[in-house]
Structure formats: structure tokens, C-alpha cells
N, C-alpha and C. Protein backbone atom coordinates (compact mmCIF):
# COMPACT_ATOMS: atom_id res chain seq x y z
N UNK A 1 0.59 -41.27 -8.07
CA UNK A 1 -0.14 -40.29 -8.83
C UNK A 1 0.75 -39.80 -9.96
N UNK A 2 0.07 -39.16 -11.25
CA UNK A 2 1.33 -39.27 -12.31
C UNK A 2 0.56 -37.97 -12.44
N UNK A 3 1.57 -36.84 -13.23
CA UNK A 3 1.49 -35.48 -13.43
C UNK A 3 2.31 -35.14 -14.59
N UNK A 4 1.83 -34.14 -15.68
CA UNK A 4 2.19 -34.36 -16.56
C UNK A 4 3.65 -35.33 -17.58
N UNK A 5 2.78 -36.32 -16.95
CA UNK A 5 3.72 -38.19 -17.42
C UNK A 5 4.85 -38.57 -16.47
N UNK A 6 4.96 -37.45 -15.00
CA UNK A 6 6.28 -38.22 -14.62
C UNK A 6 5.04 -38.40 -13.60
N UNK A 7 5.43 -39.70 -12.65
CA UNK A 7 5.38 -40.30 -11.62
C UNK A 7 5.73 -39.34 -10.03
N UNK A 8 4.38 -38.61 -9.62
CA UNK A 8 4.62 -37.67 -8.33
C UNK A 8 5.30 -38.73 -6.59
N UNK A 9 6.29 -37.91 -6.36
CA UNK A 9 6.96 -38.52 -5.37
C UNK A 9 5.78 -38.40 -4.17
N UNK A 10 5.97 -39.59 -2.76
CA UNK A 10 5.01 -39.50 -1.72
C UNK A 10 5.33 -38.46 -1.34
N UNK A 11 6.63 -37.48 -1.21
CA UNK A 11 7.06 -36.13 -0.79
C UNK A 11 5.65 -35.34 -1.73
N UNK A 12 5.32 -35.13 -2.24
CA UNK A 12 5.68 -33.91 -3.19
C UNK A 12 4.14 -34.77 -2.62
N UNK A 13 3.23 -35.34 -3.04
CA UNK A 13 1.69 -35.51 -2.63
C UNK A 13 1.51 -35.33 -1.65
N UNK A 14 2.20 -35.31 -0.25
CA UNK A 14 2.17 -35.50 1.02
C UNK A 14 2.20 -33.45 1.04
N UNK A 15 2.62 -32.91 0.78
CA UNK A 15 2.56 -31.26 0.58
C UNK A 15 1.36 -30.88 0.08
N UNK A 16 1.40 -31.75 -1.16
CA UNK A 16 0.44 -31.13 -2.19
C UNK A 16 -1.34 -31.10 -1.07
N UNK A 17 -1.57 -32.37 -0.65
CA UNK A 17 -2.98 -33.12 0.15
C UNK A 17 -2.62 -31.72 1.35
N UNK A 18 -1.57 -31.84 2.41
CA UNK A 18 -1.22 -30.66 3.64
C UNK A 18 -1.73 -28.91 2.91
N UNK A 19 -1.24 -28.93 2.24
CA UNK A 19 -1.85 -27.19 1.45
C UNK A 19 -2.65 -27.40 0.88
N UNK A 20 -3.79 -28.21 0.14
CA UNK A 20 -4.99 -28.50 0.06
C UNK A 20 -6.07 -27.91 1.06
N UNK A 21 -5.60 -29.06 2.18
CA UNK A 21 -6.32 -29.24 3.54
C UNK A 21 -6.26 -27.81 4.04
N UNK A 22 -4.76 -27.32 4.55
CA UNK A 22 -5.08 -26.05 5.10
C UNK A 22 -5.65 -25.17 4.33
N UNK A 23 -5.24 -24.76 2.90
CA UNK A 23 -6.52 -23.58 2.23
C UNK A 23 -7.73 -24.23 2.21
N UNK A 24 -8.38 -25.00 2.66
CA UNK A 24 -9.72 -25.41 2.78
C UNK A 24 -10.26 -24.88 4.50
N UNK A 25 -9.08 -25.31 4.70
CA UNK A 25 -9.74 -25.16 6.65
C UNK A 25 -9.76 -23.72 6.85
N UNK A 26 -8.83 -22.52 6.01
CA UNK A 26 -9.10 -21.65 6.19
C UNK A 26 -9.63 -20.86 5.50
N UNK A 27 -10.40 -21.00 4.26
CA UNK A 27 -11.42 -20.42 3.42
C UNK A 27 -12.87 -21.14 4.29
N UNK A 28 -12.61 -22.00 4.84
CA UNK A 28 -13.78 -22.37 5.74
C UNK A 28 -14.27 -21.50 6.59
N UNK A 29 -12.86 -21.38 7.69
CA UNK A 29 -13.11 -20.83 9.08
C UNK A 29 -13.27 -18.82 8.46
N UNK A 30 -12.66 -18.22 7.27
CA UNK A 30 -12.75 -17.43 6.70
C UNK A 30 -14.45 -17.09 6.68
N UNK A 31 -15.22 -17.85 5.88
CA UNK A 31 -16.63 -17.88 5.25
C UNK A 31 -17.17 -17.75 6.19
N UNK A 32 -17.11 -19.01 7.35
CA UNK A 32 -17.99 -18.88 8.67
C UNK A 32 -18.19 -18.02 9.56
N UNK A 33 -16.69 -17.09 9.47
CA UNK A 33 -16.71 -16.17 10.39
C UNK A 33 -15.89 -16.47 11.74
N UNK A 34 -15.71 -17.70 11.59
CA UNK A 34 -14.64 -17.99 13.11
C UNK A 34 -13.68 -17.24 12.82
N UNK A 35 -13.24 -17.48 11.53
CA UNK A 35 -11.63 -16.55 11.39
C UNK A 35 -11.71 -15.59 10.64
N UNK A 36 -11.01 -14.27 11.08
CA UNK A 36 -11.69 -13.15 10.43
C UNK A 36 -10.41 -13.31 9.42
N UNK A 37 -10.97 -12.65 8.58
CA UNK A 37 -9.40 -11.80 7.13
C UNK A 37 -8.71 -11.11 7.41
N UNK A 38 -8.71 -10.38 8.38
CA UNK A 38 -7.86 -8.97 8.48
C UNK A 38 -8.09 -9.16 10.09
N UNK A 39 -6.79 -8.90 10.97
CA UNK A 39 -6.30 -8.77 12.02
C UNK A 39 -5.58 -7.99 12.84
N UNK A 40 -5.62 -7.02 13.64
CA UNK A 40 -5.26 -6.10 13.84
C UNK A 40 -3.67 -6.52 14.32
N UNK A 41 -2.85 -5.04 14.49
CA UNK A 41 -1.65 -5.17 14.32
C UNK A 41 -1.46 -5.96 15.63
N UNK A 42 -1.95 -5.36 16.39
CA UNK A 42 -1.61 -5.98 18.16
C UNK A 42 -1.82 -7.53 17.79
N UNK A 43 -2.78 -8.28 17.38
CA UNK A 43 -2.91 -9.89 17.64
C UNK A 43 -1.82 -10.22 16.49
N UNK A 44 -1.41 -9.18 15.64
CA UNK A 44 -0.04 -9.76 14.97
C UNK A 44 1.07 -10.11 15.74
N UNK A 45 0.74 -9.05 16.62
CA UNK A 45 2.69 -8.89 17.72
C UNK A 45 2.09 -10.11 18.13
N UNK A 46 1.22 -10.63 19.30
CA UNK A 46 0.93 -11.61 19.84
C UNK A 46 1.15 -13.09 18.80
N UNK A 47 0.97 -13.00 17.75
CA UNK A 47 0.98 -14.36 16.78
C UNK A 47 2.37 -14.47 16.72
N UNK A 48 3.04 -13.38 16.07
CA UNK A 48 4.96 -13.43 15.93
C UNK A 48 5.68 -12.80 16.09
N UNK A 49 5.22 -12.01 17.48
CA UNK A 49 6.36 -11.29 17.54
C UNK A 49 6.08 -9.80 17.04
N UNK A 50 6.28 -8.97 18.34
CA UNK A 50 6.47 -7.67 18.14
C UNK A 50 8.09 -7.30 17.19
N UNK A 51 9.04 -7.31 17.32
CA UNK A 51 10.40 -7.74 16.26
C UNK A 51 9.85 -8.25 14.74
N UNK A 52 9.50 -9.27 14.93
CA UNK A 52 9.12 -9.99 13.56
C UNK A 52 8.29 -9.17 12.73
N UNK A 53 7.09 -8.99 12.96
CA UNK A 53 6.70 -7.76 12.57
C UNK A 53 6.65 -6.97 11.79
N UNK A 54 7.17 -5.76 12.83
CA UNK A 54 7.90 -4.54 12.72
C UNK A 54 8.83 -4.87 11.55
N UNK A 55 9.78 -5.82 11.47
CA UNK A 55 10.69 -5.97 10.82
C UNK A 55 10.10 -6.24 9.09
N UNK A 56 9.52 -6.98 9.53
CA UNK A 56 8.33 -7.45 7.96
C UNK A 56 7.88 -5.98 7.34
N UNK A 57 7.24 -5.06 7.96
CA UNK A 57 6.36 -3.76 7.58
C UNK A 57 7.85 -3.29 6.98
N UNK A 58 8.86 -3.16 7.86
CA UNK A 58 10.31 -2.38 7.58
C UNK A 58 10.74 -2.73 6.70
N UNK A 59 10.36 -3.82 6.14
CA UNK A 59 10.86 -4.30 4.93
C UNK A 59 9.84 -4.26 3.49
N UNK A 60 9.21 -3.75 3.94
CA UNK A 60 8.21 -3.51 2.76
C UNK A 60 7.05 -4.88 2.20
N UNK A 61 6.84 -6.16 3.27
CA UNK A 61 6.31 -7.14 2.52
C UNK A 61 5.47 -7.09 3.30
N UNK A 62 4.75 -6.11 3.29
CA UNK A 62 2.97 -6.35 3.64
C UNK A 62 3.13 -4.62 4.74
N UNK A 63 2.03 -3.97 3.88
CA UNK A 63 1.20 -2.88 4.65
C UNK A 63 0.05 -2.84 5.80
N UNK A 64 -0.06 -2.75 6.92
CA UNK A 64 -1.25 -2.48 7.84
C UNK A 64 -1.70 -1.67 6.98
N UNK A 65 -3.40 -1.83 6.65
CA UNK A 65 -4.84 -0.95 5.76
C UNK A 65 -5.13 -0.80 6.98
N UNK A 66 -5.62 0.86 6.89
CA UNK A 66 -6.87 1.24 7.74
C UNK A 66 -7.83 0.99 7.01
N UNK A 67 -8.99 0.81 7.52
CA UNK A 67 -10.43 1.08 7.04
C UNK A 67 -11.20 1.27 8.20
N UNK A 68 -12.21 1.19 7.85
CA UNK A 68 -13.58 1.44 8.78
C UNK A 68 -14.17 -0.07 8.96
N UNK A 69 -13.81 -0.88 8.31
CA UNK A 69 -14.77 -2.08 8.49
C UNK A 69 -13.72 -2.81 9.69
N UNK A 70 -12.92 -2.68 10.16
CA UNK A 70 -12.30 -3.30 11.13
C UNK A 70 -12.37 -2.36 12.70
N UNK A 71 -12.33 -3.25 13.81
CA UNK A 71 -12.36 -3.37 15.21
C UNK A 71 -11.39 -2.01 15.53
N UNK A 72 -10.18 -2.21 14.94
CA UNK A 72 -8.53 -1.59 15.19
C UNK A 72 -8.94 -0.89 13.89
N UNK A 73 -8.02 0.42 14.24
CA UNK A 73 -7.80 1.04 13.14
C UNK A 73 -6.80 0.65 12.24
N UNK A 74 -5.95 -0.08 12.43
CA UNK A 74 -5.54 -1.14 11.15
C UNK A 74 -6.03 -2.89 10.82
N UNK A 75 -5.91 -2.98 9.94
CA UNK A 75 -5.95 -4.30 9.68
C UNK A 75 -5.12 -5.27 8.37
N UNK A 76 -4.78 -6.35 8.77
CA UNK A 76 -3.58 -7.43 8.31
C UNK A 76 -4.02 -8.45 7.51
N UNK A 77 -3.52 -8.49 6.25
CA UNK A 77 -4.88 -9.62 5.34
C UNK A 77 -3.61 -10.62 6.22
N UNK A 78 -4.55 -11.79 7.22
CA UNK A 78 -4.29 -13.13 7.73
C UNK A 78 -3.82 -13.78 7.04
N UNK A 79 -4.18 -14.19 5.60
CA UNK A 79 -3.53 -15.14 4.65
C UNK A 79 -2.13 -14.79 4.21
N UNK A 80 -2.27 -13.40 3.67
CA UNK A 80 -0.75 -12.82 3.42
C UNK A 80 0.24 -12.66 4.33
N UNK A 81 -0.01 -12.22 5.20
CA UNK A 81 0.58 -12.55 7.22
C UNK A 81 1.54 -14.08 6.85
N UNK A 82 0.42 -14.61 7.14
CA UNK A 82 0.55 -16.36 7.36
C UNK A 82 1.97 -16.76 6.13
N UNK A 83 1.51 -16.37 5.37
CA UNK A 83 2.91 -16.96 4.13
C UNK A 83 4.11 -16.07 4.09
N UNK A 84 3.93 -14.81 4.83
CA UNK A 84 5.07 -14.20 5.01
C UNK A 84 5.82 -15.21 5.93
N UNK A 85 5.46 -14.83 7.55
CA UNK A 85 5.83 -16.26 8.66
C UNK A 85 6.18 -17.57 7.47
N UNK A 86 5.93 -17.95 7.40
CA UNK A 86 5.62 -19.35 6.49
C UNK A 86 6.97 -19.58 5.71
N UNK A 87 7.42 -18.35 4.91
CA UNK A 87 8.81 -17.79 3.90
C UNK A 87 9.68 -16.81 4.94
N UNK A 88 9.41 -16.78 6.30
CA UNK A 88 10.49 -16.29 6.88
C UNK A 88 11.80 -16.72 7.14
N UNK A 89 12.84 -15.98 6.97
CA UNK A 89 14.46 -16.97 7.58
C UNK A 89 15.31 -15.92 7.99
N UNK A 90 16.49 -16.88 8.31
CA UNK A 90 16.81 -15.54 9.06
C UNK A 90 17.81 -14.56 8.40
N UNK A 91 17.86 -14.73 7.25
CA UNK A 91 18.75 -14.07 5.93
C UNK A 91 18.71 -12.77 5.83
N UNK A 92 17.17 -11.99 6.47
CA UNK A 92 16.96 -10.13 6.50
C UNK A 92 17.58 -9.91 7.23
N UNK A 93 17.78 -10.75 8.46
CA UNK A 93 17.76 -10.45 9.88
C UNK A 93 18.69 -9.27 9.96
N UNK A 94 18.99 -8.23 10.98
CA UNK A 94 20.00 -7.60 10.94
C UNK A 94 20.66 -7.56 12.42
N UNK A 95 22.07 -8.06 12.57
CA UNK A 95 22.71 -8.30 13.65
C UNK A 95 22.31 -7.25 15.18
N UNK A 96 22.17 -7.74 16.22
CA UNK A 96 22.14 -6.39 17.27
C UNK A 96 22.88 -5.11 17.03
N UNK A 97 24.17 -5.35 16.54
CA UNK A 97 24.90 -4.29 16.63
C UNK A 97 25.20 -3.35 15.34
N UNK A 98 24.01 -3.86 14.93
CA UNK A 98 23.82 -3.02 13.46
C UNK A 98 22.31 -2.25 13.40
N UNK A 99 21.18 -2.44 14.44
CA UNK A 99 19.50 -2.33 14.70
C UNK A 99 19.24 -0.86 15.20
């Protein structure tokens, strides 16, 4: 496949087709209703971690919204969740004996 005139590596298409596919499967399951947008904090701890988390909010990259249109009185945009996890490492981390 060629992109503006250079020649795309099987790496770099093999990503490109994988993040295609998944923002499709989940603007799908989004629309249909299998998968909701917003997730309450608890099925967050359960997805990664009560630590992980906590630690994410503590760090300022993504707010729990209350509203009224959700189950829980907070709720987690799923997509933004997902690419946090996704760009996590362990570079914030902060040692036990520093927590």
C-alpha cells in the first residue's frame, strides 16, 4: 500500500487494519447498546484495577461525570478509559515507599 509516495510497511498496515477493526467493533457494540459509553467507577476497578485507577483520576487523566443518565452516580467515557490502559507504563508509578 503506498501513502503519501512512500511504500507502507506490513507493520504499520497490520496496526493500521487492527485499529480500524477495533473502532468499528466498538462504535458498533456502542450504537447497539451491548456496550454502554460510560461505566461506572466500580466495573472500572474490576476492568484494571482498583490501584490503576485511583492512580489515573490522581493524576489528572480522566474525571468520573456524575449525571443522571447513568445506573451509578458516576460515569467513565469507556473509550477514553480504554486508551488511557492502552498508553499506560510504569513511568508514573510511584515506589511503595513513597505511596
Amino acid at each position: 500500500m503506498i501513502t503519501n509516495g512512500k511504500m507502507m510497511k506490513p507493520t504499520e498496515l497490520a496496526r493500521l487494519l487492527l485499529k480500524t477493526v477495533n473502532d468499528s467493533i466498538s462504535k458498533t457494540l456502542s450504537e447497539t447498546g451491548i456496550q454502554k459509553e460510560r461505566i461506572s467507577k466500580a466495573e472500572a476497578y474490576r476492568l484494571y484495577g482498583r490501584s490503576q485507577v485511583d492512580r489515573w483520576i490522581a493524576e489528572g487523566l480522566f474525571k468520573p461525570v456524575k449525571g443522571r443518565h447513568f445506573i451509578s452516580a458516576s460515569g467513565i467515557d469507556r473509550v477514553k478509559l480504554e486508551q488511557i490502559a492502552a498508553a499506560s507504563n510504569r513511568i508514573t508509578y510511584l515506589p511503595v515507599a513513597e505511596r
